[in-house]
C-alpha atoms as a PDB file:
ATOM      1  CA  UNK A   1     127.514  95.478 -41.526  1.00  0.00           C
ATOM      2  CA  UNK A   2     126.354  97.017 -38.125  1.00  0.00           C
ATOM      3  CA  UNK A   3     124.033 100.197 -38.001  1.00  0.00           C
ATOM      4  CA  UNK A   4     122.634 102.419 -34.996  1.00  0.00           C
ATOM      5  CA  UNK A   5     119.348 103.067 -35.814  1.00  0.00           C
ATOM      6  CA  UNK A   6     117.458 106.086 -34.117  1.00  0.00           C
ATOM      7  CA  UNK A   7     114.263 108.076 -34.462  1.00  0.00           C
ATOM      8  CA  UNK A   8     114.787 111.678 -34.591  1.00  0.00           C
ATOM      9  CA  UNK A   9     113.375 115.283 -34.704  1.00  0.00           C
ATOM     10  CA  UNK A  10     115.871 116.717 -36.451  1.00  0.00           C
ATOM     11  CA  UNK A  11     119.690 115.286 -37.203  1.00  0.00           C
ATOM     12  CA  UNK A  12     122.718 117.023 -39.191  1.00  0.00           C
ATOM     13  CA  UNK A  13     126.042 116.565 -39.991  1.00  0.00           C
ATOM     14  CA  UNK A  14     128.793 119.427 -40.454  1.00  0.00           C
ATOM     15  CA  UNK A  15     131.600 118.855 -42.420  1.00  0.00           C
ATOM     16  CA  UNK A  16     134.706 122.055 -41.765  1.00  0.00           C
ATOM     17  CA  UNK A  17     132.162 124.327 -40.719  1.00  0.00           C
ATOM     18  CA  UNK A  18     129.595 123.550 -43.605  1.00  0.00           C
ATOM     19  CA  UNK A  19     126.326 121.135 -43.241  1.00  0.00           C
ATOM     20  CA  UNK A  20     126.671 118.330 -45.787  1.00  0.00           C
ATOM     21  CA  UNK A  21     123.491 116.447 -44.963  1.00  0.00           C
ATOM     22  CA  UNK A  22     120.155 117.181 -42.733  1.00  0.00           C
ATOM     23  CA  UNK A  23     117.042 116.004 -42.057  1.00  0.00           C
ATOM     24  CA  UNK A  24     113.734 116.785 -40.182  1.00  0.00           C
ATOM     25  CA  UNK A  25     112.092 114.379 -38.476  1.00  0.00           C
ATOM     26  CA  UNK A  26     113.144 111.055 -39.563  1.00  0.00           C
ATOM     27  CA  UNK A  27     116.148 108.410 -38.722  1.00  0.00           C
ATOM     28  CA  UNK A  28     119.696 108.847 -38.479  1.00  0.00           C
ATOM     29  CA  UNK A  29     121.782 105.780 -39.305  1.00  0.00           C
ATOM     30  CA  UNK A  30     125.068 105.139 -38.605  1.00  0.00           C
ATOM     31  CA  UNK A  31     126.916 102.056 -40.634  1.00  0.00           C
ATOM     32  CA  UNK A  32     129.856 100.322 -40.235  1.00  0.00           C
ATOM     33  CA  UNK A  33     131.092  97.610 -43.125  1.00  0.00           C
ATOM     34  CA  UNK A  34     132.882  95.252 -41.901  1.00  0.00           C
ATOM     35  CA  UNK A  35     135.651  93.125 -43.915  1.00  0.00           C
ATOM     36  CA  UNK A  36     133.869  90.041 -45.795  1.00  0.00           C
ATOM     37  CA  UNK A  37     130.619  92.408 -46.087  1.00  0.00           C
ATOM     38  CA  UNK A  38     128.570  92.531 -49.405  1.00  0.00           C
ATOM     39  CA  UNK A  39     125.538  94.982 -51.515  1.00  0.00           C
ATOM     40  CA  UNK A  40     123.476  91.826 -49.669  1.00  0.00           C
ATOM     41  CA  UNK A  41     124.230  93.196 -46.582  1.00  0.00           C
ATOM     42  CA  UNK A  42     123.300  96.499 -47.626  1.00  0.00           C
ATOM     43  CA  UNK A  43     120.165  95.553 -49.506  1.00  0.00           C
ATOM     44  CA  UNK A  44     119.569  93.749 -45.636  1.00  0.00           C
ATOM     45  CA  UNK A  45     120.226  96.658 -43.425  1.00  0.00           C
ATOM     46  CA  UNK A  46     118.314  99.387 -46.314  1.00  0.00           C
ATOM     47  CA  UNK A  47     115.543  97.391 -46.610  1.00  0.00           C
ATOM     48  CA  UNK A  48     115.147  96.811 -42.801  1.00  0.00           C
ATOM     49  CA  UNK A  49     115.851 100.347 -42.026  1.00  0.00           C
ATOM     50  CA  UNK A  50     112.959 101.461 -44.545  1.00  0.00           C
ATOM     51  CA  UNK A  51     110.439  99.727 -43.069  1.00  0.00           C
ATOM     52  CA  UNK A  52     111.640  99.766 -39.633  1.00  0.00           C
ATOM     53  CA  UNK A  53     108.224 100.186 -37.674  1.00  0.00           C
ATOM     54  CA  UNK A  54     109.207 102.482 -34.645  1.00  0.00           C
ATOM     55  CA  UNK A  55     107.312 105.666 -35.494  1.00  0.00           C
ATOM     56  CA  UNK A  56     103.908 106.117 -33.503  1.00  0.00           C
ATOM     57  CA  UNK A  57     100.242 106.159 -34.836  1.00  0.00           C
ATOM     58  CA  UNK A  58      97.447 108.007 -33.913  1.00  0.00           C
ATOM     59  CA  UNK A  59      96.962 105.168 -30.703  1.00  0.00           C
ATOM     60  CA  UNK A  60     100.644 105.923 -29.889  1.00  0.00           C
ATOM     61  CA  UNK A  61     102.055 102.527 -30.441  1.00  0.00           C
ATOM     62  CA  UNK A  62     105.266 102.130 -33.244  1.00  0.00           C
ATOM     63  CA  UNK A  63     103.947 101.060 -36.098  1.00  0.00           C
ATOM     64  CA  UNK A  64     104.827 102.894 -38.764  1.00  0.00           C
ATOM     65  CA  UNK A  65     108.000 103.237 -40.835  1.00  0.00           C
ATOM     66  CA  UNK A  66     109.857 106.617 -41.752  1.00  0.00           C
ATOM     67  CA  UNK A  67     108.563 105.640 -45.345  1.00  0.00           C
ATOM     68  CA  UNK A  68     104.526 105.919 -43.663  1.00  0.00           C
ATOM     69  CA  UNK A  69     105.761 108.952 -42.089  1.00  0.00           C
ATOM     70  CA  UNK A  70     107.250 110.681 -44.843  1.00  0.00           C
ATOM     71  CA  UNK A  71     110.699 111.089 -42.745  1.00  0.00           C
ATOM     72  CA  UNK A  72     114.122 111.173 -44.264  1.00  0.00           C
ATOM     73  CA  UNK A  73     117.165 109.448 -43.378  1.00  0.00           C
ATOM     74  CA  UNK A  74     120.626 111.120 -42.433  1.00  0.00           C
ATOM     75  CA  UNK A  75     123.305 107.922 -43.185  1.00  0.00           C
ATOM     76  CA  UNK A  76     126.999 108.617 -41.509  1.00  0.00           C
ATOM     77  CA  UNK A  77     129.465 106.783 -41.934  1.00  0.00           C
ATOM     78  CA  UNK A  78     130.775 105.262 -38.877  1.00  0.00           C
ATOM     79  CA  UNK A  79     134.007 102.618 -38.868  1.00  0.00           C
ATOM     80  CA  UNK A  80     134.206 102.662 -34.852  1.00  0.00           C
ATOM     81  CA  UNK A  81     131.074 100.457 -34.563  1.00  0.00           C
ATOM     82  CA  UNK A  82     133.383  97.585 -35.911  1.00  0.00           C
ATOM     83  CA  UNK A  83     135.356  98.294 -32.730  1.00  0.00           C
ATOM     84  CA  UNK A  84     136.618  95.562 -30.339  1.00  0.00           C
ATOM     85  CA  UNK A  85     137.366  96.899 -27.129  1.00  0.00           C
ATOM     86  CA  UNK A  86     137.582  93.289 -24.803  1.00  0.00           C
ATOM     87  CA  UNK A  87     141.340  93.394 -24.571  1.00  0.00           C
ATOM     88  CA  UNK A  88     142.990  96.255 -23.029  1.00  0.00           C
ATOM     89  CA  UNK A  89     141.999  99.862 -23.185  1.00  0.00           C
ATOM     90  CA  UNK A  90     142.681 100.888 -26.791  1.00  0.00           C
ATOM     91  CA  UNK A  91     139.746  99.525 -29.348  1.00  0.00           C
ATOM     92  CA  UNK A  92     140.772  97.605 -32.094  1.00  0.00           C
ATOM     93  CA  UNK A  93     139.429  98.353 -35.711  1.00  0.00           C
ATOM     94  CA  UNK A  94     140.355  95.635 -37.399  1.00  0.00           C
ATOM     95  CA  UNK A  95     137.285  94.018 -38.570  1.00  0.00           C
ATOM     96  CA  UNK A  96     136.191  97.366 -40.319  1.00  0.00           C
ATOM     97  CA  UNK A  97     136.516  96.790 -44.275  1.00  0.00           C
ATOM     98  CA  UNK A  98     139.697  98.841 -45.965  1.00  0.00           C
ATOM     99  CA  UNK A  99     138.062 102.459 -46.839  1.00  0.00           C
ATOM    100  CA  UNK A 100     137.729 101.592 -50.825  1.00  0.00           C
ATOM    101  CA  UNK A 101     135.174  98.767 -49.818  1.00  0.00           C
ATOM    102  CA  UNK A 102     133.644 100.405 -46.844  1.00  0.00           C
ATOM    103  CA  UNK A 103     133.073 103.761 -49.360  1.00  0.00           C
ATOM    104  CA  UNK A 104     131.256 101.673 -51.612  1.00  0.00           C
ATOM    105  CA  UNK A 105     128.804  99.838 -49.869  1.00  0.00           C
ATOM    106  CA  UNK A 106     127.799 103.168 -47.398  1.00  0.00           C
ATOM    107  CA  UNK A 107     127.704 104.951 -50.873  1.00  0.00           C
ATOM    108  CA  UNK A 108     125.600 102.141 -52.379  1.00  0.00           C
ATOM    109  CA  UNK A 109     123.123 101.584 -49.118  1.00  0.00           C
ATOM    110  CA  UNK A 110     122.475 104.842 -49.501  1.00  0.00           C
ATOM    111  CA  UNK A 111     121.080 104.536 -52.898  1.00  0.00           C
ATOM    112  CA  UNK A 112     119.250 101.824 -51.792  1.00  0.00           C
ATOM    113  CA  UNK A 113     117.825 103.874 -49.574  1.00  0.00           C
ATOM    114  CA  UNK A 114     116.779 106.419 -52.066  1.00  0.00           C
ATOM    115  CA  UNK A 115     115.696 103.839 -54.454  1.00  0.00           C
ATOM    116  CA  UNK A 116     112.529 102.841 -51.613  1.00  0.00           C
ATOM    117  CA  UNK A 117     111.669 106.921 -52.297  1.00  0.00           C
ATOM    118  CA  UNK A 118     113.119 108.195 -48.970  1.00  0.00           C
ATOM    119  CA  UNK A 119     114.872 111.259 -49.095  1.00  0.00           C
ATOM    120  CA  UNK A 120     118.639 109.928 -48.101  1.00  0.00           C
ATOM    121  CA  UNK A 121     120.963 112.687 -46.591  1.00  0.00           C
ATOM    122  CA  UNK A 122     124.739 111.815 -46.057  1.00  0.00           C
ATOM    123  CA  UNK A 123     127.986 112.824 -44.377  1.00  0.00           C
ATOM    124  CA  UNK A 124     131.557 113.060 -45.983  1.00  0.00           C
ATOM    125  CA  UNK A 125     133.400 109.548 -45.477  1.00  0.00           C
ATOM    126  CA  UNK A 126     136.539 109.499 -44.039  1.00  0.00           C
ATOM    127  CA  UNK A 127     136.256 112.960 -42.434  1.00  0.00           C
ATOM    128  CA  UNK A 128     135.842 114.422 -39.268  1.00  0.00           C
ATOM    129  CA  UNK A 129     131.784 114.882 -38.901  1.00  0.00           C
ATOM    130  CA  UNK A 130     129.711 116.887 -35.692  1.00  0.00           C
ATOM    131  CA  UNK A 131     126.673 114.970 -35.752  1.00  0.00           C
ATOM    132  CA  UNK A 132     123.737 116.733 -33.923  1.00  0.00           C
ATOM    133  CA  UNK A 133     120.449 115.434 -32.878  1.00  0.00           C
ATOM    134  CA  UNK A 134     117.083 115.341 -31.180  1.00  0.00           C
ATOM    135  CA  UNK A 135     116.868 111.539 -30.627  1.00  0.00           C
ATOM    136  CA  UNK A 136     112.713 111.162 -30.086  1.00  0.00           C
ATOM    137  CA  UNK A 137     112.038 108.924 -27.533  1.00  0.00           C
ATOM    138  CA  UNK A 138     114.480 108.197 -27.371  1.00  0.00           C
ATOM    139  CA  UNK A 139     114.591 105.596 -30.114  1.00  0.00           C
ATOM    140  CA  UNK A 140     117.377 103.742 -30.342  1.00  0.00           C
ATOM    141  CA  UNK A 141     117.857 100.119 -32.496  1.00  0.00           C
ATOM    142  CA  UNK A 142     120.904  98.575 -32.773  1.00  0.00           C
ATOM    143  CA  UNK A 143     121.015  96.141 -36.177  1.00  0.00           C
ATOM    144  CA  UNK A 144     123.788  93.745 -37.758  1.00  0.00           C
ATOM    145  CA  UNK A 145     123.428  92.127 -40.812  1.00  0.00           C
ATOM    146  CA  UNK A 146     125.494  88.659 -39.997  1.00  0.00           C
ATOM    147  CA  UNK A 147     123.906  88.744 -36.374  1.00  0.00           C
ATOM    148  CA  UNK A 148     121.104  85.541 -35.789  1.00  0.00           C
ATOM    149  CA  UNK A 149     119.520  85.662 -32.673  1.00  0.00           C
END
């Protein structure tokens, strides 16, 4: 499971002309599930994300979490970060999970979210999404669950 993590001013996602999910200052998260992923890698990447220390205190260095700040987190759904794009021109998806899987473990990291007391906007899976943003920072973390460095 990959996400692309960044701290935000603001961040919402329209769904055929209507907002489905928005948040203030905060993260927004975008998650791809990849085939073979499990909940484990979603409890990883939720509980990571939650205490993810890249907001500034009062001396101006990150370390507090969007839990210490009070933020909320806009989660989008987002296949194309499973992409593989070393051979030719055209990206291949094939290491995303098959949409029943992938729908269940965005649906249940975002509970997991919730369940640390953030607030835990979301898009609409499977649909065409404008995502807008002020990225503050910019702040930008890049996370896999399956990754060792």
């Amino acid at each position: 499971m990959r996400a692309v993590v960044q701290r935000v001013l603001n961040a919402s996602v329209t769904v055929d002309g209507s907002c489905t999910g928005a948040v203030e200052s905060g993260l927004l998260v975008y998650l791809g599930v990849a085939q073979g992923d499990t909940s484990g890698d979603a409890d990883y990447l939720a509980e990571k994300i939650s205490g993810l220390r890249i907001f500034e205190d009062d001396e101006g260095k990150m370390n507090r979490s969007v839990s210490d700040v009070k933020g909320g987190v806009l989660a989008v759904s987002q296949f194309t970060l499973l992409a593989d794009a070393r051979k030719g021109r055209r990206p291949s998806y094939s290491a995303a999970a098959a949409p029943d899987l992938a729908n269940s473990l965005y649906s249940y990291f975002t509970e997991k979210i919730r369940s640390f007391g953030l607030v835990c906007e979301t898009g609409k899976f499977q649909a065409h999404m404008l995502v807008s943003y002020t990225n503050d920072g910019p702040v930008t973390i890049l996370l896999d669950s399956k990754k060792e460095f």
